[in-house]
Protein backbone atom coordinates (compact mmCIF):
# COMPACT_ATOMS: atom_id res chain seq x y z
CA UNK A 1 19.76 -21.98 7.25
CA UNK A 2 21.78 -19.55 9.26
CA UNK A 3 20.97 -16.15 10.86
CA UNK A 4 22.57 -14.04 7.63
CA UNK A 5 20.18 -16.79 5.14
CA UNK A 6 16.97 -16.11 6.92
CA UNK A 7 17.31 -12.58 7.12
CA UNK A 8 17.89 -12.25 3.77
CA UNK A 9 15.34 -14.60 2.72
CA UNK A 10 12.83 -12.66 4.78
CA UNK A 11 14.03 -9.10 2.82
CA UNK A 12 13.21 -10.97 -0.01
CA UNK A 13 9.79 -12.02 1.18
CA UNK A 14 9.02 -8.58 2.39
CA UNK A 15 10.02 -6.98 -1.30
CA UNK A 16 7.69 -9.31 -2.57
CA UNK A 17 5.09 -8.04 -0.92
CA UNK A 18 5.67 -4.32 -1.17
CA UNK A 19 6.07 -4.34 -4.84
CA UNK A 20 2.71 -6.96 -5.18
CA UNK A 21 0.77 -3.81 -2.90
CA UNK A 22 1.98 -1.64 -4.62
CA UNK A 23 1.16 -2.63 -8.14
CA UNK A 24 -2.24 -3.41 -7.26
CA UNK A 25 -2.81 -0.34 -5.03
CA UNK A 26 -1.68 1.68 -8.43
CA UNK A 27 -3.81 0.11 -10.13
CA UNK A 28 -6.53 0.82 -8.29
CA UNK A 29 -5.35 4.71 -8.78
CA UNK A 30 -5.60 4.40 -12.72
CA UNK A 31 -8.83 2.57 -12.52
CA UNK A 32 -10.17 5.82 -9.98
CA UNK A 33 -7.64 8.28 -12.59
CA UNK A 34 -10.46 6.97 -15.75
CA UNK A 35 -13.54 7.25 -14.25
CA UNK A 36 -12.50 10.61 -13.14
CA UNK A 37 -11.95 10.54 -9.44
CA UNK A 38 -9.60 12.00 -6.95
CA UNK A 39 -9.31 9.52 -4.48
CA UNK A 40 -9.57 5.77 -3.87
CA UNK A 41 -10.67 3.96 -0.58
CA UNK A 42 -8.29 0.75 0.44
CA UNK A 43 -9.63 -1.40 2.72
CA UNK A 44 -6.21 -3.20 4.18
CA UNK A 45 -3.58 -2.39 5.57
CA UNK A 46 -1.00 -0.09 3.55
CA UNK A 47 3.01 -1.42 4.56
CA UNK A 48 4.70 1.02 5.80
CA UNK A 49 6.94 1.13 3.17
CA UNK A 50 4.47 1.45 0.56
CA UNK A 51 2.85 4.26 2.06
CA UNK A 52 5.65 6.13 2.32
CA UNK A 53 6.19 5.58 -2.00
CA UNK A 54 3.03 6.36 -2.20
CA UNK A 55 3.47 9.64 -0.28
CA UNK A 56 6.69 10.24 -2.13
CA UNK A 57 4.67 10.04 -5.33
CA UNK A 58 2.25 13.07 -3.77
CA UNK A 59 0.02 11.01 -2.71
CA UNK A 60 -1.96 11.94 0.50
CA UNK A 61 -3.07 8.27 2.81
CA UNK A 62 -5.21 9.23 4.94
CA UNK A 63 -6.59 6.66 7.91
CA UNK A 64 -10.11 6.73 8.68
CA UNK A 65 -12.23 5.11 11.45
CA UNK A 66 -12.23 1.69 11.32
CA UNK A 67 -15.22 -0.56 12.32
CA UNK A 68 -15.26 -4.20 13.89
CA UNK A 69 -11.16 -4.36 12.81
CA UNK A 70 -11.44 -2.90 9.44
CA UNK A 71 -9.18 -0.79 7.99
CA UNK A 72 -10.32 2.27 5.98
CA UNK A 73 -7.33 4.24 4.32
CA UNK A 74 -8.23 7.25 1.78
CA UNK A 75 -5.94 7.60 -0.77
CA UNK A 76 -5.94 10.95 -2.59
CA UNK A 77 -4.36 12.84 -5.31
């Protein structure tokens, strides 16, 4: 595998991902969406990418503390 394979491989790897945190973060948004909430809690960490969809979408990610390296983020709509 050359240099121009593996980075390409690895763009594909990190698509994979996005889309996969995506989905299931949304998801978690249309479960919140029916039981009549305006926010959800995630408790990993959002990609960078993602978070800035989600933010594109009007979302508002908002980091809270985090406890013995936990990751709180508030997602709200």
């Amino acid at each position: 595998m050359n240099a121009k394979e593996a980075r390409t491989r690895a763009l594909e790897v990190n698509t994979d991902v996005n889309d996969s945190q995506y989905a299931i973060i949304k998801k978690m948004i249309k479960t919140e969406v029916e039981c009549g909430n305006y926010h959800t809690y995630v408790y990993v960490y959002i990609k960078p990418d993602v978070q800035k969809k989600l933010e594109s979408e009007g979302f508002n990610i908002e980091n809270l503390e985090s406890f013995r390296n936990e990751t709180t983020i508030k997602i709200k709509w």
